[in-house]
N, C-alpha and C. Protein backbone atom coordinates (compact mmCIF):
# COMPACT_ATOMS: atom_id res chain seq x y z
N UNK A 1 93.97 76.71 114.70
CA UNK A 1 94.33 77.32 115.96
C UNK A 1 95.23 78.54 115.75
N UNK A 2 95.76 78.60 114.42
CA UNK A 2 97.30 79.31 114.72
C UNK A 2 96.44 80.94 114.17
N UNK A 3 95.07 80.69 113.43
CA UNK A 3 94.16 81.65 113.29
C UNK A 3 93.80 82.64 113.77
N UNK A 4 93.75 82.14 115.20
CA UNK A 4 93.27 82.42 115.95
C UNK A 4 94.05 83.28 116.81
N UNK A 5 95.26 83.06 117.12
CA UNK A 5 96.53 83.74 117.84
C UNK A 5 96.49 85.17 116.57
N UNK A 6 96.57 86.31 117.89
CA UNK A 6 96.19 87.81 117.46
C UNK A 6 97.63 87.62 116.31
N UNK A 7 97.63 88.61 115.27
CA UNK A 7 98.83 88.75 114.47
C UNK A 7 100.59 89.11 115.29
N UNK A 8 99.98 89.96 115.95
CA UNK A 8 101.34 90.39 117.11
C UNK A 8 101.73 89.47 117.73
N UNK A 9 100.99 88.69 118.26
CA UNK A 9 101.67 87.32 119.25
C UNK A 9 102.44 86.21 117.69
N UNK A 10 101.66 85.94 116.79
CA UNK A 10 102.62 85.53 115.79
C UNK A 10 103.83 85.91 115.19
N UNK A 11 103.78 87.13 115.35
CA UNK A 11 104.97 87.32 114.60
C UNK A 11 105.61 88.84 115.23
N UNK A 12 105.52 88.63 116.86
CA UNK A 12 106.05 89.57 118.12
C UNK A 12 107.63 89.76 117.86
N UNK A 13 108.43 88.77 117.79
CA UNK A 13 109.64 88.80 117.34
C UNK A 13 110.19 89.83 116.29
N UNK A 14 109.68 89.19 114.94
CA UNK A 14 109.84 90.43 113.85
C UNK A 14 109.64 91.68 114.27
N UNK A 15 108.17 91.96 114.82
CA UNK A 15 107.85 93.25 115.16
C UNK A 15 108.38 94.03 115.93
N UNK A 16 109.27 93.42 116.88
CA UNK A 16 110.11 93.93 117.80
C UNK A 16 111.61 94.04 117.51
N UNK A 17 111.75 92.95 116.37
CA UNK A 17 113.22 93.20 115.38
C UNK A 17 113.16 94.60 114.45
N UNK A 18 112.10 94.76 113.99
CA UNK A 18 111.73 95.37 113.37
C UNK A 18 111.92 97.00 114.05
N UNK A 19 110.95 97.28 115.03
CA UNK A 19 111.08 98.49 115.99
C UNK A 19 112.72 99.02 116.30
N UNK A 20 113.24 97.26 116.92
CA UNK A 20 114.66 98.33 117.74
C UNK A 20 115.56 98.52 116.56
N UNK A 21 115.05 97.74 115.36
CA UNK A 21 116.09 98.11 114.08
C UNK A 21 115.32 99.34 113.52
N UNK A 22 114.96 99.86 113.51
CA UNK A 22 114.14 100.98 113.06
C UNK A 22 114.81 102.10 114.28
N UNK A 23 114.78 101.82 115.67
CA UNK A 23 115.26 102.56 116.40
C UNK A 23 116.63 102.92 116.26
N UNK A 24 117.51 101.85 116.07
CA UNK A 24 118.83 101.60 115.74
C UNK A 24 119.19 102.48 114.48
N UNK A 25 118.71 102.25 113.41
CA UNK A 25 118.76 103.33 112.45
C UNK A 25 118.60 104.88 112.04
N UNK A 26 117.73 104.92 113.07
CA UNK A 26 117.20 105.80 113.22
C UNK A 26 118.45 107.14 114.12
N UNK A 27 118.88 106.03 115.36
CA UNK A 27 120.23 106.73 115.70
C UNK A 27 120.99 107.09 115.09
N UNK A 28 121.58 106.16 114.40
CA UNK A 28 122.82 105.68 113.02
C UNK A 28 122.61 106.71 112.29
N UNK A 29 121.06 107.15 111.88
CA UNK A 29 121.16 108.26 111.00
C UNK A 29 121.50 109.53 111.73
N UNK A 30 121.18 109.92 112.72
CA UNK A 30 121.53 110.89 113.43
C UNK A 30 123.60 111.16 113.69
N UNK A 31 123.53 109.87 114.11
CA UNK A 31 125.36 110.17 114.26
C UNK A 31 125.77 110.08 112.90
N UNK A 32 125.43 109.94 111.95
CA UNK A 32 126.06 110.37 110.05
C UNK A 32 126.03 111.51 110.43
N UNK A 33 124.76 112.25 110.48
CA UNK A 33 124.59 113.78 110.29
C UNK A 33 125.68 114.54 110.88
N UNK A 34 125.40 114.11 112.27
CA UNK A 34 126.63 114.93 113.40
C UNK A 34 127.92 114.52 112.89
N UNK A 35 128.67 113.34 112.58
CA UNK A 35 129.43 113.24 112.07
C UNK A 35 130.23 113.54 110.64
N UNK A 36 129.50 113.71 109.68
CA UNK A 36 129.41 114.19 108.67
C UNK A 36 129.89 115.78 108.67
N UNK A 37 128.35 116.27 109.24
CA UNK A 37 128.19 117.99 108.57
C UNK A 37 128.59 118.55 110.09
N UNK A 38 128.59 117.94 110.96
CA UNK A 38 129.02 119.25 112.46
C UNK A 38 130.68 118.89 112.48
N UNK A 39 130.97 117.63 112.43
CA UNK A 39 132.64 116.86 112.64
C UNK A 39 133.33 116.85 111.52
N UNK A 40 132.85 117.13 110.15
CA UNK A 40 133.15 117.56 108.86
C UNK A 40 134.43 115.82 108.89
N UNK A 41 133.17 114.66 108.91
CA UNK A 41 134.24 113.40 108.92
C UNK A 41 133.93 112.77 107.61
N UNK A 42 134.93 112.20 106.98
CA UNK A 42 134.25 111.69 105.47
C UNK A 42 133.54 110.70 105.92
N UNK A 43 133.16 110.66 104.46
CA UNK A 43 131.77 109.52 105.16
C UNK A 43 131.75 108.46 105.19
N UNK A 44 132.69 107.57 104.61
CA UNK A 44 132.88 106.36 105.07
C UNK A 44 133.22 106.01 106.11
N UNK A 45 134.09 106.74 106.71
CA UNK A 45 134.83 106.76 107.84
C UNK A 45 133.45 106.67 108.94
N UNK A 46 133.00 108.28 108.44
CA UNK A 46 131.58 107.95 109.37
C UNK A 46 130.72 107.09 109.88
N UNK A 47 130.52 106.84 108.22
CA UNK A 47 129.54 104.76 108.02
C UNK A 47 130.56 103.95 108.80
N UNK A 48 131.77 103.93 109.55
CA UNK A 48 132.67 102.98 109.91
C UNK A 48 132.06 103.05 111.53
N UNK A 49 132.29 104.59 111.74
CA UNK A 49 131.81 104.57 113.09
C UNK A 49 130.67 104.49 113.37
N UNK A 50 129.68 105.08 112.66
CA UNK A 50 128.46 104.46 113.30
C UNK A 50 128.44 102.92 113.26
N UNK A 51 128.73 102.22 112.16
CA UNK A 51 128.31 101.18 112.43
C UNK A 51 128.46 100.26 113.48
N UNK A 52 129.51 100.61 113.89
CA UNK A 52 130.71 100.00 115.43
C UNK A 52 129.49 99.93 116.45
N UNK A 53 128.78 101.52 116.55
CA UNK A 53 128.28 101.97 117.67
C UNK A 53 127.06 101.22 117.69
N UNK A 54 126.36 101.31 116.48
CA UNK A 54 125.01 100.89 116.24
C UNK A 54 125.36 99.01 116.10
N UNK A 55 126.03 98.69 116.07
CA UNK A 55 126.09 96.77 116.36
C UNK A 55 126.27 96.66 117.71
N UNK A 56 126.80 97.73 118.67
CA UNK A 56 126.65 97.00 119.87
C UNK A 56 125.35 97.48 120.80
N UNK A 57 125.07 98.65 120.06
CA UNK A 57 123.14 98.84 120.33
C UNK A 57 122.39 97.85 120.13
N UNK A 58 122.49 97.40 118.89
CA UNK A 58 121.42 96.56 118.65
C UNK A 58 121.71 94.81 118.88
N UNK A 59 122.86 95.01 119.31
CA UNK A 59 122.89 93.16 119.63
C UNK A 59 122.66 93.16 121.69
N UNK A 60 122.28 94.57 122.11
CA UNK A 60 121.61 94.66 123.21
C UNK A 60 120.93 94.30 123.81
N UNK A 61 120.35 95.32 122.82
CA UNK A 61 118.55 95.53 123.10
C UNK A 61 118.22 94.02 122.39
N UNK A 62 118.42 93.77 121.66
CA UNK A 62 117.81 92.48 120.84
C UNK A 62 118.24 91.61 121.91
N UNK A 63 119.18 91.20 122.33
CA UNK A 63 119.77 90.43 122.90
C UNK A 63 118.35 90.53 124.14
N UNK A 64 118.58 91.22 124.85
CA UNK A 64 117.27 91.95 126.25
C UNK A 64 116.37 91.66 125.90
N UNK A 65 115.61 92.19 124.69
CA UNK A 65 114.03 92.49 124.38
C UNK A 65 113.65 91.61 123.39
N UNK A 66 113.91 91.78 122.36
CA UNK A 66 113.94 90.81 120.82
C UNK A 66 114.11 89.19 121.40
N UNK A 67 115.08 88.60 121.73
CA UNK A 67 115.41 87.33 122.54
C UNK A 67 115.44 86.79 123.55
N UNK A 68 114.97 87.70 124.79
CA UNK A 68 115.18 87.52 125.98
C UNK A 68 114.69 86.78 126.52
N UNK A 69 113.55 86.21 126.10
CA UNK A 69 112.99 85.16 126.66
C UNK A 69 113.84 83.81 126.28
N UNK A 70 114.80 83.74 125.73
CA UNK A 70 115.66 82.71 125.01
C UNK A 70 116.60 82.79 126.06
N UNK A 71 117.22 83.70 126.31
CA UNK A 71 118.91 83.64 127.13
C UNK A 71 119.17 82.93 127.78
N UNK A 72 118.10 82.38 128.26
CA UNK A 72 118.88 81.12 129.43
C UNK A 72 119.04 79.34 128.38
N UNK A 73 118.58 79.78 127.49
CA UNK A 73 118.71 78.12 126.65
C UNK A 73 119.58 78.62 125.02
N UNK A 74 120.62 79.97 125.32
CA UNK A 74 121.30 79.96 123.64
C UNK A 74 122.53 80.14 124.25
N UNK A 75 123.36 80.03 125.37
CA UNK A 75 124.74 80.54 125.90
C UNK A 75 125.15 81.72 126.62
N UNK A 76 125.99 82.11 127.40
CA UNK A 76 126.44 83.31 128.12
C UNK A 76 126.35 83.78 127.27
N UNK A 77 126.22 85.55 127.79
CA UNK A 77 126.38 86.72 126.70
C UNK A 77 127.65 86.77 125.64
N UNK A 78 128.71 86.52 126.58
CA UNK A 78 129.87 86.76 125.70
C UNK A 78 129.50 85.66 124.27
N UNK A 79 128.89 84.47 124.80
CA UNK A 79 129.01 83.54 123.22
C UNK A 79 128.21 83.85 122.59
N UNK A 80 127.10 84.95 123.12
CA UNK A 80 126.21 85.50 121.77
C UNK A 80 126.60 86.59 121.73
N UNK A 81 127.26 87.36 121.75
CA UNK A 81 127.46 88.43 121.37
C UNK A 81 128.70 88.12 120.44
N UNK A 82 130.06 86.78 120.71
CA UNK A 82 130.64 86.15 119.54
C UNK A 82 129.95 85.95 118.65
N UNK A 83 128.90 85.10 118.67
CA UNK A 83 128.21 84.75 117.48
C UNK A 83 127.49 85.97 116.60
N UNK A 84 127.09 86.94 117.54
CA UNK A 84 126.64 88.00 116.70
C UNK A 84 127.31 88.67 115.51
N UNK A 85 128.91 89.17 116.35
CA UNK A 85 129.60 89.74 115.73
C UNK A 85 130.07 88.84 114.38
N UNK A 86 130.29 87.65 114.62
CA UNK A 86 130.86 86.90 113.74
C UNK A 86 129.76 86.78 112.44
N UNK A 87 128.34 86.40 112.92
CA UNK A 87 127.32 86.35 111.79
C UNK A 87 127.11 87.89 111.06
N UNK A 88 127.91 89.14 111.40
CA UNK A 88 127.30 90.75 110.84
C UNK A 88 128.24 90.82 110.04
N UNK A 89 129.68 89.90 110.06
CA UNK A 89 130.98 90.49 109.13
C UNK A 89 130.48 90.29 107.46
N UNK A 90 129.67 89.28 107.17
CA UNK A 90 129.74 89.62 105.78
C UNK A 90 128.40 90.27 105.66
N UNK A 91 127.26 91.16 106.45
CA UNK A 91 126.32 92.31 106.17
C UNK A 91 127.15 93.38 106.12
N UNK A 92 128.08 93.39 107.24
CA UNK A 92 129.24 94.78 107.28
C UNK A 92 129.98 95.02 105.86
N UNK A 93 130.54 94.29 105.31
CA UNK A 93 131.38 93.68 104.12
C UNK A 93 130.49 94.51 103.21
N UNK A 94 129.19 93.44 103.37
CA UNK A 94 128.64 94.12 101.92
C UNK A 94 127.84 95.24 102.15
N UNK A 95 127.41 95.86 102.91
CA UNK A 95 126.77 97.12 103.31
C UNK A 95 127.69 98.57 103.06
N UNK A 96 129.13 98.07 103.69
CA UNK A 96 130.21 99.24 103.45
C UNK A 96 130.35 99.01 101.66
N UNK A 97 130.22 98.18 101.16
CA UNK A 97 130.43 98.36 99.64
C UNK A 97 129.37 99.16 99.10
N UNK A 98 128.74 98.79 99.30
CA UNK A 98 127.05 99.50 98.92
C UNK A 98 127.01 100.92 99.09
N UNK A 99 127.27 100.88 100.29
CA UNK A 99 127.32 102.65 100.89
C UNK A 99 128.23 103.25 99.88
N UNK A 100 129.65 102.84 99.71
CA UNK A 100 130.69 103.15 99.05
C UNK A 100 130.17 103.57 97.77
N UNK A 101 129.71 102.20 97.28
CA UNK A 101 129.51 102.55 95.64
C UNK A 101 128.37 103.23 95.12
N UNK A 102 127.09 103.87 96.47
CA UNK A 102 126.21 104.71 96.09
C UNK A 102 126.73 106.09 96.68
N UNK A 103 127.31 106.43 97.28
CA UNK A 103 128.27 107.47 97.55
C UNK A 103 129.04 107.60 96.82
N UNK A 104 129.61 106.98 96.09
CA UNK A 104 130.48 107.09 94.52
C UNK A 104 129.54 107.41 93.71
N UNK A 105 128.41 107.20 93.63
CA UNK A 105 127.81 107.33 92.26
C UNK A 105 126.65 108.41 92.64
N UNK A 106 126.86 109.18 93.73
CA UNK A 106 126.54 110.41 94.20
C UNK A 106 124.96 110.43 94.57
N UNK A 107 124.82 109.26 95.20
CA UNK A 107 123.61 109.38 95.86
C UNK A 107 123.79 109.65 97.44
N UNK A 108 123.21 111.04 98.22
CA UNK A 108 123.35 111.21 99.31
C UNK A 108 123.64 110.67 100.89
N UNK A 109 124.79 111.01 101.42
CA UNK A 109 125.10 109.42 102.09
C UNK A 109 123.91 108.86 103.01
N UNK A 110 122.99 109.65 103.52
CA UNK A 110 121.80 109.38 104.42
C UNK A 110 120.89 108.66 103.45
N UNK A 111 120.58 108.85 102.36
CA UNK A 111 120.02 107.33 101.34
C UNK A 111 120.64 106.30 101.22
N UNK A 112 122.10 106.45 100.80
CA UNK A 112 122.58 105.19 100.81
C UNK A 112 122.78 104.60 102.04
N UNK A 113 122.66 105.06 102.72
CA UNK A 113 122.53 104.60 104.61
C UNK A 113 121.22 103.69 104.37
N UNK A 114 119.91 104.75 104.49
CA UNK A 114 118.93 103.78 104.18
C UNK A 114 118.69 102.97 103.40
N UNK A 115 119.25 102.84 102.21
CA UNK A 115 119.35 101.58 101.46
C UNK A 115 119.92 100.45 101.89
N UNK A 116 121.08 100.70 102.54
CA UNK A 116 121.95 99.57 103.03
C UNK A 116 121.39 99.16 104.40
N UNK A 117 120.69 99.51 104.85
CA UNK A 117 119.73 99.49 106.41
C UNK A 117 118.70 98.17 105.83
N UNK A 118 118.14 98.92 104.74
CA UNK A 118 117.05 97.49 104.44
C UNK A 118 117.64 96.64 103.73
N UNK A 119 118.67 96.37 103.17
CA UNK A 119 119.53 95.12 103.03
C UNK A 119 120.20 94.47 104.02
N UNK A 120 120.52 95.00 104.66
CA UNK A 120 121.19 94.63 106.19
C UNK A 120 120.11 93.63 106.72
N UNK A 121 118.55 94.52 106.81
CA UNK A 121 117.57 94.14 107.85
C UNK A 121 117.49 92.85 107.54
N UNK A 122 117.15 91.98 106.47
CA UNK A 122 116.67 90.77 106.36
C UNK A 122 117.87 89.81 106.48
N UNK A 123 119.07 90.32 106.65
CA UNK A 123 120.04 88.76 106.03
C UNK A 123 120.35 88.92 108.02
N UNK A 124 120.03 89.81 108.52
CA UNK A 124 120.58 89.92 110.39
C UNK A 124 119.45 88.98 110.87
N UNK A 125 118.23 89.74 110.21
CA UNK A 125 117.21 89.26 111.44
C UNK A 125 117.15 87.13 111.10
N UNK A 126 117.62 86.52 109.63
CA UNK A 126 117.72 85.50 109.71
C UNK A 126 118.88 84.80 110.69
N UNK A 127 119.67 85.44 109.82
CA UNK A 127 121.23 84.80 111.14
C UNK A 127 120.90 85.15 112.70
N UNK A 128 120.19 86.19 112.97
CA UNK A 128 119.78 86.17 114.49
C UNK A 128 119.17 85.32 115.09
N UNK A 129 117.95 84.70 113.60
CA UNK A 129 116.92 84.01 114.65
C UNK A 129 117.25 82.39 114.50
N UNK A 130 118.09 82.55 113.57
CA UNK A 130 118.85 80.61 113.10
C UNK A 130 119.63 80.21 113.88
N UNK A 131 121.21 81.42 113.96
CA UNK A 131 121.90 81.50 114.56
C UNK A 131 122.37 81.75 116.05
N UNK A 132 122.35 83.41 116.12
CA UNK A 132 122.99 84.13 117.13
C UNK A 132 122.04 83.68 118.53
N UNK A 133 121.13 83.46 118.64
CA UNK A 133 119.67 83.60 119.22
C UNK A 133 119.11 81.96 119.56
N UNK A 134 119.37 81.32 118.72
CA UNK A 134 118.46 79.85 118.81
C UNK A 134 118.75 79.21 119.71
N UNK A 135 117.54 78.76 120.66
CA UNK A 135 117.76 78.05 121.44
C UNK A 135 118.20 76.46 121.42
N UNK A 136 119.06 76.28 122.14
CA UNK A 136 119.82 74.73 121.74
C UNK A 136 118.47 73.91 122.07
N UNK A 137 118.51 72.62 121.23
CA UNK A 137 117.71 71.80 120.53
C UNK A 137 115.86 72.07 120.55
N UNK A 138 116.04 73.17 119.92
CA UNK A 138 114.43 73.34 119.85
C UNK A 138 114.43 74.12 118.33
N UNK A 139 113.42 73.70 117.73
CA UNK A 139 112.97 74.41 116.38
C UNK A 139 112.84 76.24 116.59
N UNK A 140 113.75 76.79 115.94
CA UNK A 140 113.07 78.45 115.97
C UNK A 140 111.54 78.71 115.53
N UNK A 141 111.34 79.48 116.01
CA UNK A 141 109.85 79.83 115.76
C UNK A 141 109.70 81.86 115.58
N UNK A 142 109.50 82.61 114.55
CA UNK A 142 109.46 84.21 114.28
C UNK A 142 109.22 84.60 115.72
């Protein structure tokens, strides 16, 4: 049966984790730039602020679009948007190291952005869909 269900309806979730994190980054890269080369801000500092901006984008829209069909069976916003923040501190942790230490070792900060984007992507979208997101007593499903 599960054959049979088009690929998108299987795995709609990802694909839509996928999109607004792609969208999300996609911003993120834009405010480096402006921040960086128009605001002349170092770049960590930069990577500090975007990231601020771009976690409460994307625990949004995800929250809306990505999960929304969930919200009424995972808690008020405020307790997922606790849980969000609380499950990103050690992607944040290790993402700002990453950035750091490929910006130390003089790889351009908009690569090491994207590098640390697709390390980020897989350890969020698990804690999102285990964690931040799961509906109380039912098995997650992508």
């Amino acid at each position: 049966m599960l054959a049979s269900v088009p690929v998108f309806c299987r795995y709609r979730r990802i694909v839509i984790f996928v999109l607004v994190g792609g969208l999300v980054a996609l911003l993120g890269s834009i405010q480096m730039y402006l921040y960086v080369e128009k605001l002349y801000m170092e770049q960590n500092l930069a990577y500090i602020l975007q990231t601020f901006i771009s976690l409460q984008t994307n625990f949004n829209i995800n929250d809306r679009i990505t999960w929304g069909d969930w919200r009424t069976s995972n808690g008020n916003y405020w307790h997922r948007w606790i849980k969000y923040h609380l499950s990103r501190l050690v992607t944040i942790f290790l993402c700002q190291i990453g950035f750091s230490l490929l910006v130390y070792l003089s790889v351009h900060y908009l690569m090491a952005y994207s590098i640390v984007i697709v390390f980020g992507f897989v350890i969020n979208y698990i804690t999102s869909s285990k964690f931040v997101f799961k509906r109380k007593g039912e098995q997650n499903h992508a």
